[in-house]
N, C-alpha and C. Protein backbone atom coordinates (compact mmCIF):
# COMPACT_ATOMS: atom_id res chain seq x y z
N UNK A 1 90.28 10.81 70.33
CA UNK A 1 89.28 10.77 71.36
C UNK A 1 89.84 10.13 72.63
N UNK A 2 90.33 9.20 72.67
CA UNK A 2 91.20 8.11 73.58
C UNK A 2 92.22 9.72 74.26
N UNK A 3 92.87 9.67 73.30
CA UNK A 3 94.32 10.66 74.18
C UNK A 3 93.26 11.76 74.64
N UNK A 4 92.72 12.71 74.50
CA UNK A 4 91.50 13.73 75.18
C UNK A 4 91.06 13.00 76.29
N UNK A 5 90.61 11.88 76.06
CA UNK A 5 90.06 11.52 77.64
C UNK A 5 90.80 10.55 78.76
N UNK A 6 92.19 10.32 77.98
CA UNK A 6 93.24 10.37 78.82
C UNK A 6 93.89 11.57 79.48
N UNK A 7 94.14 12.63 78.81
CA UNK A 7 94.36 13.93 79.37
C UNK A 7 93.58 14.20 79.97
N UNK A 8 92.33 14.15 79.89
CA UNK A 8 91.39 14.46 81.32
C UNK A 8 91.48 14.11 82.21
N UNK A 9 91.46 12.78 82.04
CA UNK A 9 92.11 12.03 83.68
C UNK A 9 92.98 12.06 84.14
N UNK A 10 94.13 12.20 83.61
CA UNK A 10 95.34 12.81 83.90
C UNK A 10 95.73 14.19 84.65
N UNK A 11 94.91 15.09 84.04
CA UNK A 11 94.77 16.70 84.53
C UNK A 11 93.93 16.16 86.15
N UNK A 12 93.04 15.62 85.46
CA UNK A 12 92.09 15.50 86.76
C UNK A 12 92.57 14.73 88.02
N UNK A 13 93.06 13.87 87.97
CA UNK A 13 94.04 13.17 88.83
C UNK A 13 95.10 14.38 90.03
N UNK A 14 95.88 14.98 88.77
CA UNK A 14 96.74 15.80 89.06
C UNK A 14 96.37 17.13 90.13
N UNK A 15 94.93 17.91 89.31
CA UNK A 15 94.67 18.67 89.99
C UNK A 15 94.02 18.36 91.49
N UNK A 16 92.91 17.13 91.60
CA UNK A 16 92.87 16.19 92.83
C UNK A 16 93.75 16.32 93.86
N UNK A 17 95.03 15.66 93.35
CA UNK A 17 96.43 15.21 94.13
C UNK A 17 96.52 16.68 94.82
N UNK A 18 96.85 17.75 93.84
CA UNK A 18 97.70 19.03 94.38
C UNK A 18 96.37 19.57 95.37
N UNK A 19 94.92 19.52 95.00
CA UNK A 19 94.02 19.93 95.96
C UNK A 19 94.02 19.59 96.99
N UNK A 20 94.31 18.76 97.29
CA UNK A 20 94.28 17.73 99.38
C UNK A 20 95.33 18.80 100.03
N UNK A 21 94.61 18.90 101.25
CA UNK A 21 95.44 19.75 102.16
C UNK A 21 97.09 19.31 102.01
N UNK A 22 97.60 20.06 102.13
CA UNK A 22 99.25 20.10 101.96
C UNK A 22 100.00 19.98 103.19
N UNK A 23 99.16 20.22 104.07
CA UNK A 23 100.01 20.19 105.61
C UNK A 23 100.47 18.82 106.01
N UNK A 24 99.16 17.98 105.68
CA UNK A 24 99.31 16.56 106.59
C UNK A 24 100.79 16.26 105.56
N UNK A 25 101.03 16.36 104.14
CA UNK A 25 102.48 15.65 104.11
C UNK A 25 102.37 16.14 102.06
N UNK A 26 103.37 15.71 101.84
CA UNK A 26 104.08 16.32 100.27
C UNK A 26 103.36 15.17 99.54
N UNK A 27 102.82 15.56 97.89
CA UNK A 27 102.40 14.47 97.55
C UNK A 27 103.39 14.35 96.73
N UNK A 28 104.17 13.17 96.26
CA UNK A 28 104.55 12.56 95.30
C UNK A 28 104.20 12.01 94.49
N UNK A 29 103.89 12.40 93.09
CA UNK A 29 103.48 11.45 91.64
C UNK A 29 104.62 10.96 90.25
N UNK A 30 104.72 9.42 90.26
CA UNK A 30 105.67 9.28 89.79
C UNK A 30 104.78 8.71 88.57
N UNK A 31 105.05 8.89 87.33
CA UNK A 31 104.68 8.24 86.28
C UNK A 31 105.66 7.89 85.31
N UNK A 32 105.45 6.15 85.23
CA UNK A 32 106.35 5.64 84.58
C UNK A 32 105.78 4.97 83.38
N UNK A 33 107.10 4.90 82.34
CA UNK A 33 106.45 4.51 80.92
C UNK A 33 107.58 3.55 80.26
N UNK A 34 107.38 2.47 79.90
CA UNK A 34 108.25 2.01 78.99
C UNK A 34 109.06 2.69 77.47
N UNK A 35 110.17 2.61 76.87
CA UNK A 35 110.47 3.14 76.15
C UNK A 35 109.90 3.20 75.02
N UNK A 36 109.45 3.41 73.52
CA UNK A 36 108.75 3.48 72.69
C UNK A 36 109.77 2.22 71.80
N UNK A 37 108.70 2.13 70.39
CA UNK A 37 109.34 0.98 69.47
C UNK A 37 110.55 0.97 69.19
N UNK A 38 111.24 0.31 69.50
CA UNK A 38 112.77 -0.02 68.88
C UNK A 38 113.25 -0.71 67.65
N UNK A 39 114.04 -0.26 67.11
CA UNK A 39 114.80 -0.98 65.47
C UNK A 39 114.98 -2.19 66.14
N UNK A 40 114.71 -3.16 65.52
CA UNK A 40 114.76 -5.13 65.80
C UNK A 40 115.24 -5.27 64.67
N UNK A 41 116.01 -4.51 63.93
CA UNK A 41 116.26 -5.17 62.14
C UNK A 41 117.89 -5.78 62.54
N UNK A 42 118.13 -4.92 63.55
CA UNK A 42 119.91 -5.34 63.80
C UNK A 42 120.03 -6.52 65.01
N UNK A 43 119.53 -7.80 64.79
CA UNK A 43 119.32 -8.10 66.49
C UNK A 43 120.55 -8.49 67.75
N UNK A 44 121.64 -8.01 66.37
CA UNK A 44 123.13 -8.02 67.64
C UNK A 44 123.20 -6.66 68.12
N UNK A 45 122.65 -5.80 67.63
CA UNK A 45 122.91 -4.16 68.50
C UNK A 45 122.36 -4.05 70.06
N UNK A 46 122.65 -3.71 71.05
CA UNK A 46 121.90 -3.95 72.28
C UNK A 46 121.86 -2.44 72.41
N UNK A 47 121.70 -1.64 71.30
CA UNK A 47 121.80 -0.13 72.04
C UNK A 47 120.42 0.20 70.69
N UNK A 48 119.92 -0.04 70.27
CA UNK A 48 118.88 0.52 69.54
C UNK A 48 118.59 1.65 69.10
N UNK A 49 117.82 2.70 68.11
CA UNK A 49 117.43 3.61 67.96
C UNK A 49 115.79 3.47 68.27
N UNK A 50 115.02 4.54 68.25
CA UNK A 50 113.27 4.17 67.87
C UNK A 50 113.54 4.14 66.63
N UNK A 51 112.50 3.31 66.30
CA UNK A 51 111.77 3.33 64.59
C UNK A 51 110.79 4.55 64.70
N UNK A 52 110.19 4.83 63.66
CA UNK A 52 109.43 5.96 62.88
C UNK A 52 108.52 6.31 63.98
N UNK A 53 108.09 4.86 64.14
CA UNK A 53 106.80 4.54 64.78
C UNK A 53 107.31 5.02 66.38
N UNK A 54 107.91 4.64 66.71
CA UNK A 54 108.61 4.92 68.36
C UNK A 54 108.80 6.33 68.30
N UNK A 55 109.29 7.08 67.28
CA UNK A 55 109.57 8.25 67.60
C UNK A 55 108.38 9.28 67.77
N UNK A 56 107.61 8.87 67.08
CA UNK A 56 105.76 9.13 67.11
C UNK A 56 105.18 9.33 68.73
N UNK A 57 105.56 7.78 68.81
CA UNK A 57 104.87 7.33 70.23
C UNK A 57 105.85 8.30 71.36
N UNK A 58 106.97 8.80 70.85
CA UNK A 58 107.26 9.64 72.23
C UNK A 58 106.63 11.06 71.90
N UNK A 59 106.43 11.63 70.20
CA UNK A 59 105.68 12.97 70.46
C UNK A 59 104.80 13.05 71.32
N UNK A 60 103.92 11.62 70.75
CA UNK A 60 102.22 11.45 71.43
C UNK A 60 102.44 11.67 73.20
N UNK A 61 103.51 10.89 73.63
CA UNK A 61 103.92 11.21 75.10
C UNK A 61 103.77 12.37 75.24
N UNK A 62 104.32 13.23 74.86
CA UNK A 62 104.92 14.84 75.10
C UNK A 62 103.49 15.33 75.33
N UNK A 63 102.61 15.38 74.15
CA UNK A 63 101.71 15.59 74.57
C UNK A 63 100.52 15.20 75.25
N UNK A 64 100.12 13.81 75.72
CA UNK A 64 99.63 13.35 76.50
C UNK A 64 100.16 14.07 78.02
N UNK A 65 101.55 14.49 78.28
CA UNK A 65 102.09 14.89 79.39
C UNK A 65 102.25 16.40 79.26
N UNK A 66 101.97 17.16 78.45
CA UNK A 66 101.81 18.43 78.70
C UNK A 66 100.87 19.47 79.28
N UNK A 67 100.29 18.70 80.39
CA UNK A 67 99.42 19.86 81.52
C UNK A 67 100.33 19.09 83.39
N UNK A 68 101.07 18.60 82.41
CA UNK A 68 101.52 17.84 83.82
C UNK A 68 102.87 18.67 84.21
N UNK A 69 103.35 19.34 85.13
CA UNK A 69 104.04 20.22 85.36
C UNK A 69 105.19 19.35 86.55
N UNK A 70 106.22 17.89 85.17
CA UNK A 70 107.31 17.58 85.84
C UNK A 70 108.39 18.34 86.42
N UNK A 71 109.07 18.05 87.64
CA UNK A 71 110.23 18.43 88.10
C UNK A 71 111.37 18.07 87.65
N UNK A 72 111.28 16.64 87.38
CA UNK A 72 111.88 15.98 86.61
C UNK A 72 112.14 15.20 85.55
N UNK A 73 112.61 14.37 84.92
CA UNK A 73 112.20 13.28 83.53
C UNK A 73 113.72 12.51 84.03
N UNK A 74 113.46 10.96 83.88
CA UNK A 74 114.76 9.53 84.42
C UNK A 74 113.88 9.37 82.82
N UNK A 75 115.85 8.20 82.89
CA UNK A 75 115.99 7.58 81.98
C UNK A 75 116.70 7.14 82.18
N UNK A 76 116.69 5.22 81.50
CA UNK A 76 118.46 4.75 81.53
C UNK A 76 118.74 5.57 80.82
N UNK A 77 120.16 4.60 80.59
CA UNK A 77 121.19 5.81 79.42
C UNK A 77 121.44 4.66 78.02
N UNK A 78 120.07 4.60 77.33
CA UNK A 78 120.44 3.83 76.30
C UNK A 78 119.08 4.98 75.11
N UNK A 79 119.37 4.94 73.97
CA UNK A 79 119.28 5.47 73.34
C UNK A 79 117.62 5.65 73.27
N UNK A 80 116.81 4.21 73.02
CA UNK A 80 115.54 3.96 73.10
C UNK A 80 114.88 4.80 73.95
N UNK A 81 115.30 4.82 75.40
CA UNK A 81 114.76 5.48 76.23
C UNK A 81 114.97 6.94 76.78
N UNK A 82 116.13 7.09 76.06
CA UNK A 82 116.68 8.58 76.11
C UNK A 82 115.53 9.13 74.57
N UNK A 83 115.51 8.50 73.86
CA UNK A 83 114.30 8.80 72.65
C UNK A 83 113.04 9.47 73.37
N UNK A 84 112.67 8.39 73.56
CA UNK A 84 111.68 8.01 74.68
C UNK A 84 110.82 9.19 75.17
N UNK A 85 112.24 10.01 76.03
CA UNK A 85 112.03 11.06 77.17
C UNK A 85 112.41 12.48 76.55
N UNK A 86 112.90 12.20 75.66
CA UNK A 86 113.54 13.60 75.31
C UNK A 86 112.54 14.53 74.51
N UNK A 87 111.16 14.32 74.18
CA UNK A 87 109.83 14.96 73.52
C UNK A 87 109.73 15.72 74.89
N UNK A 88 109.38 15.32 75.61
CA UNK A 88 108.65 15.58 76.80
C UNK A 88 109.77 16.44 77.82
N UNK A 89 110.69 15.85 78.02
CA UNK A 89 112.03 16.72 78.71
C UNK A 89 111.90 18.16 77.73
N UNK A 90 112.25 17.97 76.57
CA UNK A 90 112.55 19.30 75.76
C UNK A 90 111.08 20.22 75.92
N UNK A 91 110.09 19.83 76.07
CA UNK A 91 108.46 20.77 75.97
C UNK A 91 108.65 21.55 77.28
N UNK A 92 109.17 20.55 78.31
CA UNK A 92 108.86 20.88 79.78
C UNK A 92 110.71 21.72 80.29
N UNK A 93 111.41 21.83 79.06
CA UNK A 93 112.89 22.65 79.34
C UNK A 93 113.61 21.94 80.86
N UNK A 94 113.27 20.50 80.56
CA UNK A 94 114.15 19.87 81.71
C UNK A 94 115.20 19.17 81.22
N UNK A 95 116.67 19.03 82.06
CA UNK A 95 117.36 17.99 81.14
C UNK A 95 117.25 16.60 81.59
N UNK A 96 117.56 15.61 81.07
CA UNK A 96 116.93 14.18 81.31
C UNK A 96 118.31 13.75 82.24
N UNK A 97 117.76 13.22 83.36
CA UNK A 97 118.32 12.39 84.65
C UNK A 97 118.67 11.23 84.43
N UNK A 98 119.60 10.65 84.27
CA UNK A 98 120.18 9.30 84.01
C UNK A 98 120.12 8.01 85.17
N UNK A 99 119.44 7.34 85.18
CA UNK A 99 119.58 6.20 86.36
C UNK A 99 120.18 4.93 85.89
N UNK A 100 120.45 4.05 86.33
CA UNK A 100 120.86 2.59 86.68
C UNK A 100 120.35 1.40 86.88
N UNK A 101 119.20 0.80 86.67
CA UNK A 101 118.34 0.18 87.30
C UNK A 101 119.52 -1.15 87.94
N UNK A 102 120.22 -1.43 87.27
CA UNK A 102 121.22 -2.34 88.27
C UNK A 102 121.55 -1.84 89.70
N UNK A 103 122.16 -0.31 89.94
CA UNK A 103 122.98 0.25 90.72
C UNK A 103 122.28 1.24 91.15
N UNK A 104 120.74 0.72 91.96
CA UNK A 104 120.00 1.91 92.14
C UNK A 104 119.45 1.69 93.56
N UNK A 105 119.32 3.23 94.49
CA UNK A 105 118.83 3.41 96.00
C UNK A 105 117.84 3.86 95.80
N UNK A 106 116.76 2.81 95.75
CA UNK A 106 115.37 3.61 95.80
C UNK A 106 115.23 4.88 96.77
N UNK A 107 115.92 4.32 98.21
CA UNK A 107 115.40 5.20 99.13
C UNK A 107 116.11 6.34 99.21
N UNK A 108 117.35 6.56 98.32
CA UNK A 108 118.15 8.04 97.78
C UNK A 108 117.03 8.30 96.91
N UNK A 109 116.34 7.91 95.99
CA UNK A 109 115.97 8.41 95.10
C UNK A 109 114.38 9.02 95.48
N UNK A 110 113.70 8.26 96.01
CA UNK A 110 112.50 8.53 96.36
C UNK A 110 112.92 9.87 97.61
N UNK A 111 113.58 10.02 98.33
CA UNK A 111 113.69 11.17 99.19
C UNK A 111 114.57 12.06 98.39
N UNK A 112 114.76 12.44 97.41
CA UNK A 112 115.02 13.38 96.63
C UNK A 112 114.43 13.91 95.86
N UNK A 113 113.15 12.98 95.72
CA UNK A 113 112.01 13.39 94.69
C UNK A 113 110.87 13.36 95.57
N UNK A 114 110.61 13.62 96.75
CA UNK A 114 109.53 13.73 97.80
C UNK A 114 109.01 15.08 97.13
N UNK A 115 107.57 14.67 97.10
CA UNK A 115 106.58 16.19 97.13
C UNK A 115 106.94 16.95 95.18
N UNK A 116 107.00 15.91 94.52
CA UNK A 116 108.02 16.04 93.16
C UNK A 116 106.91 15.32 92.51
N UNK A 117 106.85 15.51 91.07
CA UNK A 117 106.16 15.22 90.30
C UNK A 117 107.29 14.25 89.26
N UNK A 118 107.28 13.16 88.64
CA UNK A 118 108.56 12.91 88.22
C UNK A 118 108.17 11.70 86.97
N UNK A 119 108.88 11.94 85.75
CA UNK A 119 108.80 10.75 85.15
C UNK A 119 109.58 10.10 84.69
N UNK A 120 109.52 8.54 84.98
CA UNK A 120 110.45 7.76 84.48
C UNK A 120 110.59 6.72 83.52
N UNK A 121 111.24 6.59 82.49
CA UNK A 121 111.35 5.91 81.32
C UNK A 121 112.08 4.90 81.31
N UNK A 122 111.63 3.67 81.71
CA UNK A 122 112.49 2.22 81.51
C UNK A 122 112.31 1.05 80.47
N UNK A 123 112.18 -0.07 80.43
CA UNK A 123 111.94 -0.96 79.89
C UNK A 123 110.82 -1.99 80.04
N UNK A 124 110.80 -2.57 79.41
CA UNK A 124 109.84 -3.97 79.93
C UNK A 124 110.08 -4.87 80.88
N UNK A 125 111.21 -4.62 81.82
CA UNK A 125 111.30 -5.42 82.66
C UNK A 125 111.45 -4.40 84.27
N UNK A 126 112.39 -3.15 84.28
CA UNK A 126 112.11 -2.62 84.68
C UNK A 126 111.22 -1.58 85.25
N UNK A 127 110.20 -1.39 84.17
CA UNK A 127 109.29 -0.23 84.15
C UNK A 127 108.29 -0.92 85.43
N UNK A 128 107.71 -1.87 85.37
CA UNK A 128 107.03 -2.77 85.91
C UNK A 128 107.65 -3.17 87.63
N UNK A 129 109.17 -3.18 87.81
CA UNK A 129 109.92 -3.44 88.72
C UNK A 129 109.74 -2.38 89.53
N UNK A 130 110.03 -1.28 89.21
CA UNK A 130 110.24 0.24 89.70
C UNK A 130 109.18 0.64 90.43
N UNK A 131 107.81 0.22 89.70
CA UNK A 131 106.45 0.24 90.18
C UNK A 131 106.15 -0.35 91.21
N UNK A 132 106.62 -1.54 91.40
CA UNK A 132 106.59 -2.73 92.53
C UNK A 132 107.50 -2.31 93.92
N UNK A 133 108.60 -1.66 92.85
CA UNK A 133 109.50 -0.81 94.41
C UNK A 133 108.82 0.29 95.37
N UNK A 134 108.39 1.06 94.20
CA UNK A 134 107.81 2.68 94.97
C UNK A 134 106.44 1.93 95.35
N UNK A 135 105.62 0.82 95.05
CA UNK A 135 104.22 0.32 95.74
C UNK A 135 104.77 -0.46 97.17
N UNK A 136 105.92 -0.63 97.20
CA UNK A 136 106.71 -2.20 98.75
C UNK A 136 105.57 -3.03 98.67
N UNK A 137 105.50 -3.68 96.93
CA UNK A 137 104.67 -5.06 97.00
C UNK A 137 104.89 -5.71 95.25
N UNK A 138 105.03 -6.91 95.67
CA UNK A 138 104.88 -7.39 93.93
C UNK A 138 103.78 -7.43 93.18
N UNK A 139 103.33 -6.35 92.59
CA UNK A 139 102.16 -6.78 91.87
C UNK A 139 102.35 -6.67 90.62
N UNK A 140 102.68 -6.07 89.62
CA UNK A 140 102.77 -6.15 87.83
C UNK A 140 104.16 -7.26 87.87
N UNK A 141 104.09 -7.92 86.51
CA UNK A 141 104.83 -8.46 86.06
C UNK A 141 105.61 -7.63 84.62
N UNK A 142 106.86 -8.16 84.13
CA UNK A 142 106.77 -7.66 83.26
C UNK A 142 106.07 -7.37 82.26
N UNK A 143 106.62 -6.22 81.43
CA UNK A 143 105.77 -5.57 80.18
C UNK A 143 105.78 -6.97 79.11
N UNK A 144 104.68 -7.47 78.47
CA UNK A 144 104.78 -8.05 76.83
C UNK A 144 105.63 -7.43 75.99
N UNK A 145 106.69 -7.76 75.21
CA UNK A 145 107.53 -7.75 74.51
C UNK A 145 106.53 -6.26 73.56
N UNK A 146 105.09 -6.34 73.22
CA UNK A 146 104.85 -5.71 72.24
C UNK A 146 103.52 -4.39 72.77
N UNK A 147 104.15 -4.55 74.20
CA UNK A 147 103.31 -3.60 75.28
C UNK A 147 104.18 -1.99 75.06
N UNK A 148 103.96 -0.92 74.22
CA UNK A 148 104.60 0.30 74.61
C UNK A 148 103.87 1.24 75.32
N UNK A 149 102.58 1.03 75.40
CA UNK A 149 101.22 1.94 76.03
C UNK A 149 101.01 1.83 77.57
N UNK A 150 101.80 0.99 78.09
CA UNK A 150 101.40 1.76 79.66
C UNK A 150 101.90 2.21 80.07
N UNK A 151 100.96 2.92 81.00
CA UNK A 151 101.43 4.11 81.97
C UNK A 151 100.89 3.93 83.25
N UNK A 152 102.16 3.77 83.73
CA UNK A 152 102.10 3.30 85.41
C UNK A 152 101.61 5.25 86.61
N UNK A 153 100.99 5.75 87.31
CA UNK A 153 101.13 6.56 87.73
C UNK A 153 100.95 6.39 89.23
N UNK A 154 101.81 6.72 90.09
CA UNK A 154 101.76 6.23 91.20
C UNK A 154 102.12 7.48 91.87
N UNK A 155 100.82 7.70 93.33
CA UNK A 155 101.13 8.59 94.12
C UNK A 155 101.40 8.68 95.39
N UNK A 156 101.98 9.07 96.09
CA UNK A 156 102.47 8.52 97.19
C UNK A 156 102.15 10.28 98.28
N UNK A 157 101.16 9.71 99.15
CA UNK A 157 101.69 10.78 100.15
C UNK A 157 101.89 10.16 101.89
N UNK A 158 102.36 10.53 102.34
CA UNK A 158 102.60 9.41 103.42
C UNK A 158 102.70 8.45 103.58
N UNK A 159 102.31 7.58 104.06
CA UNK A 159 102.12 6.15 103.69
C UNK A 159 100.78 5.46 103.18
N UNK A 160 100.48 6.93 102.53
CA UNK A 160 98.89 6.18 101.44
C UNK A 160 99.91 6.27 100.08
N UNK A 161 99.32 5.16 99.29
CA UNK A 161 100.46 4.57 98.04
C UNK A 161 98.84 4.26 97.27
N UNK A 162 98.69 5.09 96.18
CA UNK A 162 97.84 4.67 94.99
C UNK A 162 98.46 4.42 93.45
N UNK A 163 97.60 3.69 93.33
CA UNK A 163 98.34 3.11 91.67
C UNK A 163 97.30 3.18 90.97
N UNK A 164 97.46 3.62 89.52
CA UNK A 164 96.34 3.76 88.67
C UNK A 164 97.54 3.20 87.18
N UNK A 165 97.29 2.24 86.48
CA UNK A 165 97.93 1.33 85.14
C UNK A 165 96.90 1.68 84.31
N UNK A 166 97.15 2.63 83.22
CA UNK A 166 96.26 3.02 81.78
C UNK A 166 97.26 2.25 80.96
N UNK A 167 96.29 2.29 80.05
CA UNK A 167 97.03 1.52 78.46
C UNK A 167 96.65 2.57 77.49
N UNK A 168 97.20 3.17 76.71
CA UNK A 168 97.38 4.49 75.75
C UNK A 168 97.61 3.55 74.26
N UNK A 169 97.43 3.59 73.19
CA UNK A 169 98.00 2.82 71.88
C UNK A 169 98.19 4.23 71.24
């Protein structure tokens, strides 16, 4: 019931966005998600797999995001989050975009994805960061260690910047 009336709002959002006249400027919607559950059984590995459960939580992605018609799908390049993205990359026949969050130009990146629909898969510290970049303000803090359900969606058309933070379980 929850994911149905998240997809509604989601569709509904979407179709909204693409309805507003197109002339005054390109809309951009970026939706970002933390990576799904990670193996903690090894705690010297810093490269992780998902557990059962994580690999779940990225089907459930796929389909929570399947009326959403990405251009693209980011990801670091660590396994969790390449997990993560790769339900949703493979439904939507995109291949997954590798970023940096150390070694990264927002403003290369955001003018390459102008008027782009785009999603990006980070962490609990980044996912939250990224959000704060594409908003030019600090507002979320990091994710809770045991937070995998939000979803940041942020739209940008000119210099109107909306943010809408759902929590999905």
């Amino acid at each position: 019931m929850k994911q149905s009336l998240l997809l509604l709002l989601i569709t509904f959002a979407s179709f909204s966005i693409h309805a507003q006249d197109k002339s005054k400027s390109a809309v951009t919607t970026y939706y970002l998600i933390r990576h799904s559950e990670k193996d903690q059984s090894d705690k010297t590995n810093k490269n992780p797999n998902l557990t059962e459960v994580g690999k779940q939580r990225a089907e459930n992605w796929s389909k929570i995001f399947e009326n959403i018609n990405f251009d693209a799908v980011y990801s670091t390049k660590y396994n969790r989050t390449t997990q993560t993205a790769m339900p949703t990359a493979k439904a939507q026949n995109l291949e997954i975009q590798f970023y940096d969050p150390r070694n990264f130009k927002l403003e290369d990146f955001v003018a390459s994805n102008q008027g782009k629909s785009i999603l990006i898969v980070g962490h609990s510290n980044t996912t939250p960061m990224f959000a704060n970049a594409l908003l030019g303000e600090q507002h979320y803090e990091y994710l809770k260690e045991d937070d995998f359900g939000s979803l940041f969606i942020i739209t940008i058309m000119g210099d109107q910047k909306n943010v809408q933070l759902l929590h999905i379980n």
